[in-house]
C-alpha atoms as a PDB file:
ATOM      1  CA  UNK A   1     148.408 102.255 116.395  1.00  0.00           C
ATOM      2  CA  UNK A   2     146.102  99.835 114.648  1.00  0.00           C
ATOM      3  CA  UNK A   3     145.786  98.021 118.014  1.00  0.00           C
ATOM      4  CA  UNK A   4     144.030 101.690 119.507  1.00  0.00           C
ATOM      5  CA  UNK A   5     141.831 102.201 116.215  1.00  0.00           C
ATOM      6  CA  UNK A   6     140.291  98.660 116.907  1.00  0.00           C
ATOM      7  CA  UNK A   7     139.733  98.834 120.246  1.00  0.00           C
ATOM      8  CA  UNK A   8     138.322 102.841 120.065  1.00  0.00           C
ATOM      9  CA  UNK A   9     135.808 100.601 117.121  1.00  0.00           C
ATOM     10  CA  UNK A  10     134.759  97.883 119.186  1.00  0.00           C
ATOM     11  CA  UNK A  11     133.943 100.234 122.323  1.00  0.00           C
ATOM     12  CA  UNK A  12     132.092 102.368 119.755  1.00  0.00           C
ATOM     13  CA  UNK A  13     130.182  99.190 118.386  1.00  0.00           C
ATOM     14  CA  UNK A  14     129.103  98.260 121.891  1.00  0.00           C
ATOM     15  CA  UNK A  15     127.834 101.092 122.927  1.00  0.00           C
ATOM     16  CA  UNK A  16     126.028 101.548 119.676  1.00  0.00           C
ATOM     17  CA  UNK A  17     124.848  98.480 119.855  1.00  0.00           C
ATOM     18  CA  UNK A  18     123.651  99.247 123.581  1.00  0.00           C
ATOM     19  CA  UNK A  19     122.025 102.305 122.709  1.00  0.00           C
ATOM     20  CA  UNK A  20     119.940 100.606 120.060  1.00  0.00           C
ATOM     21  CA  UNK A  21     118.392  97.765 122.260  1.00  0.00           C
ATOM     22  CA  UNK A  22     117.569 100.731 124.945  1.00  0.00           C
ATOM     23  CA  UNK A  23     116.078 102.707 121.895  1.00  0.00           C
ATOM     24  CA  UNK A  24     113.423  99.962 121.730  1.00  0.00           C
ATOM     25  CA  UNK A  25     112.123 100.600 125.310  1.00  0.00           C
ATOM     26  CA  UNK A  26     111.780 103.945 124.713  1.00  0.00           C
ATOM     27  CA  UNK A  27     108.157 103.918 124.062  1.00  0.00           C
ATOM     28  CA  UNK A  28     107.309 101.584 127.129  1.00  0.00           C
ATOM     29  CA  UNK A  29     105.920 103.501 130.331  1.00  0.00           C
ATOM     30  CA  UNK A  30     108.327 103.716 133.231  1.00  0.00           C
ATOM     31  CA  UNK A  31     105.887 102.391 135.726  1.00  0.00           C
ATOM     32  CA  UNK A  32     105.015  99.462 132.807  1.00  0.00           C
ATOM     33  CA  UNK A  33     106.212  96.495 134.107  1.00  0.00           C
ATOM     34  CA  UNK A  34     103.463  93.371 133.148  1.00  0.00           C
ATOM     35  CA  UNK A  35     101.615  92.371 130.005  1.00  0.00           C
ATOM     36  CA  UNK A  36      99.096  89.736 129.599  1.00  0.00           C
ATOM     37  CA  UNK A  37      99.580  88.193 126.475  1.00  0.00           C
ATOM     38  CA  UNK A  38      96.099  86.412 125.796  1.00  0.00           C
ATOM     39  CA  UNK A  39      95.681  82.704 123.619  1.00  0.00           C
ATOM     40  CA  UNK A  40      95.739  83.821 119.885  1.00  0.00           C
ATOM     41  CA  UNK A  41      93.398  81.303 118.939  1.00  0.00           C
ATOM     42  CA  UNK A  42      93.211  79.979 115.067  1.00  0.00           C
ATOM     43  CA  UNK A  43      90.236  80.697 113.663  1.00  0.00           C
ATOM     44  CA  UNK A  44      91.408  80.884 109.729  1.00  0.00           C
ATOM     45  CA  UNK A  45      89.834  78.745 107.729  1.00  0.00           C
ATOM     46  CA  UNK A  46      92.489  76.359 106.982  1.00  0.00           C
ATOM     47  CA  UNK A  47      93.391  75.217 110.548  1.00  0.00           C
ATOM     48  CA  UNK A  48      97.094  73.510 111.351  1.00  0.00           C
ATOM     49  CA  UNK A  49      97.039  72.069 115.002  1.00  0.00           C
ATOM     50  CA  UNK A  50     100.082  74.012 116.535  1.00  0.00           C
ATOM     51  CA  UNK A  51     100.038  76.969 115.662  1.00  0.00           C
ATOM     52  CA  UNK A  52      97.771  78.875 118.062  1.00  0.00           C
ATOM     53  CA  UNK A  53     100.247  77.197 120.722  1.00  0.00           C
ATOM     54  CA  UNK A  54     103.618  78.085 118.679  1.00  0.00           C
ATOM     55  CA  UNK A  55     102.556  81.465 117.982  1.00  0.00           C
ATOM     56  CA  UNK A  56     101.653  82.812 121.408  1.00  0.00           C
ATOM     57  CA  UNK A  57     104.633  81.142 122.868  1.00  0.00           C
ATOM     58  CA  UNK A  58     106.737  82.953 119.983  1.00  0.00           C
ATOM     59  CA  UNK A  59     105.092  86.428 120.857  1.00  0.00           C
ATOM     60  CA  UNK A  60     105.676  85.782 124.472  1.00  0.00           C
ATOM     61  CA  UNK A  61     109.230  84.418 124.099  1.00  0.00           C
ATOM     62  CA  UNK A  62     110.158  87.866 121.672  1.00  0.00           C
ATOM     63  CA  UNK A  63     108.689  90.337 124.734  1.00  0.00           C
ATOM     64  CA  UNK A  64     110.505  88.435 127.628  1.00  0.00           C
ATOM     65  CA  UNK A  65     113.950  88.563 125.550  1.00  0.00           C
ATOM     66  CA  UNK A  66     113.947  92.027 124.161  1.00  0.00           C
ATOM     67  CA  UNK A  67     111.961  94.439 126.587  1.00  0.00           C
ATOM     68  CA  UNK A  68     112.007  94.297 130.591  1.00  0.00           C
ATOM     69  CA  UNK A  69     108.283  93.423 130.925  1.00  0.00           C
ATOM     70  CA  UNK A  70     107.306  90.412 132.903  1.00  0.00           C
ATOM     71  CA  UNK A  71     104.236  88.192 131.399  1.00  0.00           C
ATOM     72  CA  UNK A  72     101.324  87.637 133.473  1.00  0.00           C
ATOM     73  CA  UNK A  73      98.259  85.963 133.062  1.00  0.00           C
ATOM     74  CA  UNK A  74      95.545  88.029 134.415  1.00  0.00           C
ATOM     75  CA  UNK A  75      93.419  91.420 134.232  1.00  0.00           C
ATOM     76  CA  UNK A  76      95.537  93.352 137.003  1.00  0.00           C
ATOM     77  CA  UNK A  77      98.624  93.351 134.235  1.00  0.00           C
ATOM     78  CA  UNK A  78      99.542  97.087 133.132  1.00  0.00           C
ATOM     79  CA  UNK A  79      98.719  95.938 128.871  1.00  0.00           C
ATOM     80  CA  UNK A  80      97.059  93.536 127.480  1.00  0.00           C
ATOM     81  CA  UNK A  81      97.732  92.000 123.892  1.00  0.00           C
ATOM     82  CA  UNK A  82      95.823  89.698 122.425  1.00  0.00           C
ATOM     83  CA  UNK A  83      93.760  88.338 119.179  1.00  0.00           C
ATOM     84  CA  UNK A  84      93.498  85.594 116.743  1.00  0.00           C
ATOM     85  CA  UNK A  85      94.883  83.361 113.456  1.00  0.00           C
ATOM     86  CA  UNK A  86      92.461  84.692 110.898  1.00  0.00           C
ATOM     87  CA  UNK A  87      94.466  83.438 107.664  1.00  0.00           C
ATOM     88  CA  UNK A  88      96.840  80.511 106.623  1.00  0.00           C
ATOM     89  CA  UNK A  89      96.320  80.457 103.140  1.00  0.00           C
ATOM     90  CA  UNK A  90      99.149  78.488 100.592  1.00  0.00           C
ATOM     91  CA  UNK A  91      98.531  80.169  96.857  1.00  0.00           C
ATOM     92  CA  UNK A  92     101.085  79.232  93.996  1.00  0.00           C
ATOM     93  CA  UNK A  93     103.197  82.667  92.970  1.00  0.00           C
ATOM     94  CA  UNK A  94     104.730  80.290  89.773  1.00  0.00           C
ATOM     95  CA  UNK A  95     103.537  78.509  87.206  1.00  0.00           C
ATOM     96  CA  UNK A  96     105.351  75.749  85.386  1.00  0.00           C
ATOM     97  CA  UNK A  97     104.610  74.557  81.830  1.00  0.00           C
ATOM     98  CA  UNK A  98     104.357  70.535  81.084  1.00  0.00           C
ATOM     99  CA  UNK A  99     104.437  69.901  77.700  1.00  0.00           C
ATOM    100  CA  UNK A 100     101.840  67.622  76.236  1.00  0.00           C
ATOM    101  CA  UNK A 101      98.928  69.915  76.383  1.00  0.00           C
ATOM    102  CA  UNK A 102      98.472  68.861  80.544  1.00  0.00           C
ATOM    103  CA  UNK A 103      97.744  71.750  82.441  1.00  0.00           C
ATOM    104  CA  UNK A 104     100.418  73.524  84.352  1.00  0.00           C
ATOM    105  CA  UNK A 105     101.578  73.389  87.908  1.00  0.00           C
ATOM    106  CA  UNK A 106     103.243  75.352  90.261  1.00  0.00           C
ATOM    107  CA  UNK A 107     106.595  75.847  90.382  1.00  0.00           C
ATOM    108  CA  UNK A 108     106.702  77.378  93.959  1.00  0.00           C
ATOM    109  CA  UNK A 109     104.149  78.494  96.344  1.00  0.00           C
ATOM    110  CA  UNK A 110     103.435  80.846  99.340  1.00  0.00           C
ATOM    111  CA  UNK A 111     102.312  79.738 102.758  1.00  0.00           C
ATOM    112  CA  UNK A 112     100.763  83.242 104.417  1.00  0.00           C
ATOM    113  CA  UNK A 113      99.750  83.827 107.807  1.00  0.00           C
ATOM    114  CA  UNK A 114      97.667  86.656 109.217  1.00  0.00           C
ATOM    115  CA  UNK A 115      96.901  87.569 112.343  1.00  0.00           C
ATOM    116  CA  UNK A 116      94.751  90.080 113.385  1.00  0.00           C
ATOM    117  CA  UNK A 117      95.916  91.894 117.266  1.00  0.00           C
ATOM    118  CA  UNK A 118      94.656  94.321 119.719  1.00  0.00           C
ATOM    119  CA  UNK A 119      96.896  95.875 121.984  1.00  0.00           C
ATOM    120  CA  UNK A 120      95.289  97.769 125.170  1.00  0.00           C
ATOM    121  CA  UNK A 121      97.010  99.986 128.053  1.00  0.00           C
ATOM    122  CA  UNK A 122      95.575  99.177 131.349  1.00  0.00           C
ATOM    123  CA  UNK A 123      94.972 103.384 131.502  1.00  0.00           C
ATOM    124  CA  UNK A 124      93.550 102.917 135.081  1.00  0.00           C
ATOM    125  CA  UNK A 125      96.837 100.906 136.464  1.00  0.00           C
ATOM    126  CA  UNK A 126      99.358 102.767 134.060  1.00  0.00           C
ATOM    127  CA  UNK A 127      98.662 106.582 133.054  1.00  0.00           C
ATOM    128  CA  UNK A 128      99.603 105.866 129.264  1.00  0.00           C
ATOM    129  CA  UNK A 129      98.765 108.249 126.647  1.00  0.00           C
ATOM    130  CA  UNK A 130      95.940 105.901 124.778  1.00  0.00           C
ATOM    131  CA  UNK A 131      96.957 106.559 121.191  1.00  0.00           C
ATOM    132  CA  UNK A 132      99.049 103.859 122.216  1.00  0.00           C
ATOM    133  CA  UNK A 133      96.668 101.145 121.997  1.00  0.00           C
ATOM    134  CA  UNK A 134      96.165  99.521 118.567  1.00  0.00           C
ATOM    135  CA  UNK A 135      94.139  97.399 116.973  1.00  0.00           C
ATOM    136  CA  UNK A 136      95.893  95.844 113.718  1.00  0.00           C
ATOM    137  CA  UNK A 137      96.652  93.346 111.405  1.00  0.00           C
ATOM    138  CA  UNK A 138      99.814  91.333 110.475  1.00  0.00           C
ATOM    139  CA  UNK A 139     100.628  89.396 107.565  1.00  0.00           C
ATOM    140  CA  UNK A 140     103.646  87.715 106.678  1.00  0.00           C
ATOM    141  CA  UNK A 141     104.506  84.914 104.022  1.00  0.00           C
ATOM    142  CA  UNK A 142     107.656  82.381 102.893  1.00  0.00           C
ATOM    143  CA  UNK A 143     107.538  81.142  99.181  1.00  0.00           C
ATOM    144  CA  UNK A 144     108.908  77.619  99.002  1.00  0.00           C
ATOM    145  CA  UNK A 145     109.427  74.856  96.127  1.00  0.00           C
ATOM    146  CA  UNK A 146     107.995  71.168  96.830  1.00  0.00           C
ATOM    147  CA  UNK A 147     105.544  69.392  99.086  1.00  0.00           C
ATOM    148  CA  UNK A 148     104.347  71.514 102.072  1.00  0.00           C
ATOM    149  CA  UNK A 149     104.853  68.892 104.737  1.00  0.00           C
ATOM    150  CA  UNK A 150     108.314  68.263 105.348  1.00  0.00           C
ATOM    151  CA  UNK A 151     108.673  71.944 105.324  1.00  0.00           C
ATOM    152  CA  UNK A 152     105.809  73.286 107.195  1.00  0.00           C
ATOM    153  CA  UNK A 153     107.075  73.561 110.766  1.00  0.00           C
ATOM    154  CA  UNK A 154     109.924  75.841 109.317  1.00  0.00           C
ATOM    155  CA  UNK A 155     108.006  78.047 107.068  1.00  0.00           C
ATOM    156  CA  UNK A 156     105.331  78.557 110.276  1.00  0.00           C
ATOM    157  CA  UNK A 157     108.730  79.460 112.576  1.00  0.00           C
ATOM    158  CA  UNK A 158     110.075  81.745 109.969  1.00  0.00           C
ATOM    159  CA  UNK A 159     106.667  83.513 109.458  1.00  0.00           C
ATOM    160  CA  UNK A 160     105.815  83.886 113.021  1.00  0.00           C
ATOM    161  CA  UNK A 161     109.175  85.267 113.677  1.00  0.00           C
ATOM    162  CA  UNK A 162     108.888  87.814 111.415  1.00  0.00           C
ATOM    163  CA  UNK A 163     105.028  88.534 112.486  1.00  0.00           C
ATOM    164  CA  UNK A 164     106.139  88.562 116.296  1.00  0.00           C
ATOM    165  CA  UNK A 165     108.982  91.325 115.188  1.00  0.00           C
ATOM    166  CA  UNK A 166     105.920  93.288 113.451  1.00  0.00           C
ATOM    167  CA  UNK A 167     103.949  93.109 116.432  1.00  0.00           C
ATOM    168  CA  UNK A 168     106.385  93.921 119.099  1.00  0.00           C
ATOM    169  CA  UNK A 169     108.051  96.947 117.134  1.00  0.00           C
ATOM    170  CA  UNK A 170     104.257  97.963 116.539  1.00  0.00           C
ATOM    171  CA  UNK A 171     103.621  98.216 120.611  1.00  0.00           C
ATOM    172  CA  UNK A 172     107.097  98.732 121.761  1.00  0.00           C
ATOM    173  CA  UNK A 173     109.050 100.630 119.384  1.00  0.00           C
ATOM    174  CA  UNK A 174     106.720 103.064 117.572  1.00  0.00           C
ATOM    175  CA  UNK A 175     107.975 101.828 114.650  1.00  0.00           C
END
């Protein structure tokens, strides 16, 4: 008997599970198939080499794994998302008191990225409604204790996964 409970829960699981991953494609045109996902290029004022590169490839790498659209790289594609890097800022959130009358330091601090994205419907290749289209901005931050640069590369991955979530429910998922 407790064999038939746990299989009637895992077939109930999948196909919950299924249902949910189709639920995110719910909002994409049928006759949607390509998106050109433009060069966010970093133009905050605080510049680190990679992450134009990392973040685009992140955004692209999120929309080929979790919705059926192919990426292409030119004007006949049925979307088009794109924008820029307009903030990295790193900003202490505690303070830490050293005795001896020397002034404080921080404790921990927060890297934060923002990036601002438009996201267009090709309306003459794809009749979408055009209150799809957006144009919006996405921030996202990681506190951390210690020096910045052994831990960079990490805290950029973990924002940008979280900002190419935002973005991809956003224009996907009508979230």
């Amino acid at each position: 008997m407790k064999r038939f409970f746990g299989v009637i829960a895992v077939c109930s699981l999948s196909l919950f599970l299924s249902s949910c991953y189709t639920l995110k494609n719910v909002s994409i045109p049928a006759d949607m198939k390509t998106l050109d996902v433009q060069f966010f290029e970093n133009n905050a004022p605080l510049v680190v080499a990679n992450l134009s590169q990392n973040f685009t490839e992140g955004l692209k790498t999120r929309i080929r794994n979790q919705s059926r659209l192919s990426i292409s790289r030119n004007a006949e594609a049925d979307a088009t998302l794109s924008g820029s890097i307009v903030g990295y800022t790193i900003a202490p959130v505690s303070i830490q008191a050293v005795a001896n009358n020397v002034a404080p330091i921080a404790d921990a601090n927060r890297l934060t990225i923002t990036v601002r994205v438009k996201f267009v419907y090709n309306t003459a290749k794809t009749p979408a409604d055009k209150k799809l289209n957006f144009e919006e901005t996405f921030t996202n931050y990681q506190d951390y204790k210690g020096d910045i640069g052994a831990q960079e590369q990490n805290l950029i991955k973990t924002i940008t996964d979280k900002i190419t979530e935002d973005i991809f429910n956003k224009a996907f998922s009508n979230w």
